[in-house]
N, C-alpha and C. Protein backbone atom coordinates (compact mmCIF):
# COMPACT_ATOMS: atom_id res chain seq x y z
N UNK A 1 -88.28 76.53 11.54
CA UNK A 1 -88.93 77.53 10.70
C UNK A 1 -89.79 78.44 11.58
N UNK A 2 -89.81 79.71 11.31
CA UNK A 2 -90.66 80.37 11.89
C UNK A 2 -92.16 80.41 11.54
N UNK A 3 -92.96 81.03 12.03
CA UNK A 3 -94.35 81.25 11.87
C UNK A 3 -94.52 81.85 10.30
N UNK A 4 -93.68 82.72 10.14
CA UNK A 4 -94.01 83.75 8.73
C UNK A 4 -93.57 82.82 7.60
N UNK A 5 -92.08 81.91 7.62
CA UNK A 5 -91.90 81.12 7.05
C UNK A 5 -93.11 80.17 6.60
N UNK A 6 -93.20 79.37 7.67
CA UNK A 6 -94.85 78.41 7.23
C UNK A 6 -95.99 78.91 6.76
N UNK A 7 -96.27 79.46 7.51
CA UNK A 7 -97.85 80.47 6.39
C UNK A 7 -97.06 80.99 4.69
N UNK A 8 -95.80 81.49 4.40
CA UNK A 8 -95.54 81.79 3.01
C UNK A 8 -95.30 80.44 2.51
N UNK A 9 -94.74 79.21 3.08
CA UNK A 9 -94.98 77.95 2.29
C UNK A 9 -96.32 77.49 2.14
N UNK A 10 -97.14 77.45 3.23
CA UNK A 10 -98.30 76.96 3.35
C UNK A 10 -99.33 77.64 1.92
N UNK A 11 -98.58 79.14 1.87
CA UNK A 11 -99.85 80.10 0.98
C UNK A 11 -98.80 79.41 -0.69
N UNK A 12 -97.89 79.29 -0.54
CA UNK A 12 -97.35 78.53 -1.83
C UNK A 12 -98.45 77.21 -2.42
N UNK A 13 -97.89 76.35 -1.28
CA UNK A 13 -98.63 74.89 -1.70
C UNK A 13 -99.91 74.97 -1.84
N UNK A 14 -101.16 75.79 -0.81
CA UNK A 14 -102.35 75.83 -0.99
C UNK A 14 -103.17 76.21 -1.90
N UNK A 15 -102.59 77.33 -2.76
CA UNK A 15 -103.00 77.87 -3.82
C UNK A 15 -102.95 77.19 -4.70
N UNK A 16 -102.23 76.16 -5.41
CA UNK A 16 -102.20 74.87 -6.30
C UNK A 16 -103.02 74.18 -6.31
N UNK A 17 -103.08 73.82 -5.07
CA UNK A 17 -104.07 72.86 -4.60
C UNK A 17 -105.53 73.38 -4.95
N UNK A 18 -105.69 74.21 -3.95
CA UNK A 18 -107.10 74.88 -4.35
C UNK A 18 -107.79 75.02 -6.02
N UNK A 19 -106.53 75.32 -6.57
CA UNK A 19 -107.24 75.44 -8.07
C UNK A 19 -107.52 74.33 -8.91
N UNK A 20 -106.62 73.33 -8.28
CA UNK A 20 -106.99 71.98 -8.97
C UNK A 20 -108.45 71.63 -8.82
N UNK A 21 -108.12 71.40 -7.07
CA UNK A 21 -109.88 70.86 -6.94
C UNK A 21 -111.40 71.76 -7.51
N UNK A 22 -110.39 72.99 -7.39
CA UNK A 22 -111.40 74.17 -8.21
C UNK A 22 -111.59 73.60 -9.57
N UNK A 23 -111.13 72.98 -10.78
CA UNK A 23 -110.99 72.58 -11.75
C UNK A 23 -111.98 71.21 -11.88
N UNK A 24 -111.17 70.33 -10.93
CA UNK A 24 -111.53 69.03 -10.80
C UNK A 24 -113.89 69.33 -10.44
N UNK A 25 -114.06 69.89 -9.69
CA UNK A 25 -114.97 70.14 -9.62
C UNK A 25 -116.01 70.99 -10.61
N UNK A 26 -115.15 71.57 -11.41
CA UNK A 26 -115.59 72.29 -12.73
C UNK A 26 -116.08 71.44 -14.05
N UNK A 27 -114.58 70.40 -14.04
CA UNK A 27 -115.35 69.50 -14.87
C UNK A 27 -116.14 68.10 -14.31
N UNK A 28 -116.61 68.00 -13.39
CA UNK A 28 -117.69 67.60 -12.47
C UNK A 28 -118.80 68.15 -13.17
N UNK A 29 -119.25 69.32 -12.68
CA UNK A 29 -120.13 70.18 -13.06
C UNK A 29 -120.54 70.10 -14.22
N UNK A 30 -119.60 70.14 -15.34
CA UNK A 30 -119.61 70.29 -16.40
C UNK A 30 -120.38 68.99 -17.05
N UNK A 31 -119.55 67.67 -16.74
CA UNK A 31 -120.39 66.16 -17.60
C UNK A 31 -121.32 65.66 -16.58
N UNK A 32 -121.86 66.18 -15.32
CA UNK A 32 -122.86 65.47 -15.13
C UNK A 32 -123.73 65.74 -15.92
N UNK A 33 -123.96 63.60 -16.34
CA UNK A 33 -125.72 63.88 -17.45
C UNK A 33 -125.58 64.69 -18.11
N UNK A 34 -124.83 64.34 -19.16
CA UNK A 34 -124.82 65.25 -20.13
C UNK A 34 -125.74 64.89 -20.64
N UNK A 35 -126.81 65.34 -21.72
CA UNK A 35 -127.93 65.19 -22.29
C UNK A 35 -128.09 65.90 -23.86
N UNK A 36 -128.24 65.83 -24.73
CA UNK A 36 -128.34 66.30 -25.99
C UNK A 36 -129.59 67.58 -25.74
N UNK A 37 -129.00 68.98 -26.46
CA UNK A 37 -130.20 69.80 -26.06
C UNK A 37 -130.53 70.09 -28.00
N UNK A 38 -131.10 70.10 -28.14
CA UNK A 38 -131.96 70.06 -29.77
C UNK A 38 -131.20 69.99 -30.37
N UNK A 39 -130.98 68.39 -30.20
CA UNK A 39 -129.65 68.07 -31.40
C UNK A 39 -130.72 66.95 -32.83
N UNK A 40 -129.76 67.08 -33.40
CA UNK A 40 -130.27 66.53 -34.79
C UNK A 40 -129.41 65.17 -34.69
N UNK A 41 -130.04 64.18 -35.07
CA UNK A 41 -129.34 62.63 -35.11
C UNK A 41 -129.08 62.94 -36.84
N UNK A 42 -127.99 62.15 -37.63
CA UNK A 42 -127.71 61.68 -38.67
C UNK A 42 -127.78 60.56 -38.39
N UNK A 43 -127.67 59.47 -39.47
CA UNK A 43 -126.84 58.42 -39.62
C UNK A 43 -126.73 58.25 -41.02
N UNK A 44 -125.06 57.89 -41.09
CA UNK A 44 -124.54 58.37 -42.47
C UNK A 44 -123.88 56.54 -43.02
N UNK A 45 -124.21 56.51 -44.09
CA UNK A 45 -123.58 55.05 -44.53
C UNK A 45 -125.09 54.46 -45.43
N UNK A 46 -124.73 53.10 -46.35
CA UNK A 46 -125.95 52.81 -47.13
C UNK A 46 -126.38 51.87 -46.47
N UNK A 47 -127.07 51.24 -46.96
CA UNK A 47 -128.20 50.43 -46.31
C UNK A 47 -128.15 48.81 -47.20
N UNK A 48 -126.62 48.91 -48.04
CA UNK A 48 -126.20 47.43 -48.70
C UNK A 48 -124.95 47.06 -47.73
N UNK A 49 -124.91 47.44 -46.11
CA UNK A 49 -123.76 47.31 -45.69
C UNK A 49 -123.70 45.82 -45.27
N UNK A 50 -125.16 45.54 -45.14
CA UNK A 50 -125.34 43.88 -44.26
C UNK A 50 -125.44 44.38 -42.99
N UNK A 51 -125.71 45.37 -42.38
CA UNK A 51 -125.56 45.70 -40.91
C UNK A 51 -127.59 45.77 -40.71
N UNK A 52 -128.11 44.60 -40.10
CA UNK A 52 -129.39 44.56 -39.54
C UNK A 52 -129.33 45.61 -38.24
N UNK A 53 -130.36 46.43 -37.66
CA UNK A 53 -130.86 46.60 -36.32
C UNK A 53 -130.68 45.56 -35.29
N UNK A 54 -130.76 45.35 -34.44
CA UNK A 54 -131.07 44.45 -33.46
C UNK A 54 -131.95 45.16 -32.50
């Protein structure tokens, strides 16, 4: 293979690549610690279920 050959495979395969880990690192970003920001708790169901706290 020539030189021009390998760099147009190389720019094939790399670009895939790149966007994955581009991705993979996005949703990284994304769920670290996720944390509730002014969220409202429910809890929905009666209170004859037999289900104590612990």
């Amino acid at each position: 293979m020539t030189t021009t050959q390998l760099r147009h495979v190389a720019g094939h395969l790399l670009t895939p690549l790149l966007r994955c880990v581009g991705m993979a690192f996005a949703y990284l970003g994304a769920f670290h610690q996720p944390t509730p920001n002014h969220l409202e708790l429910a809890v929905v169901g009666d209170s004859a279920s037999g289900c104590t706290p612990s």
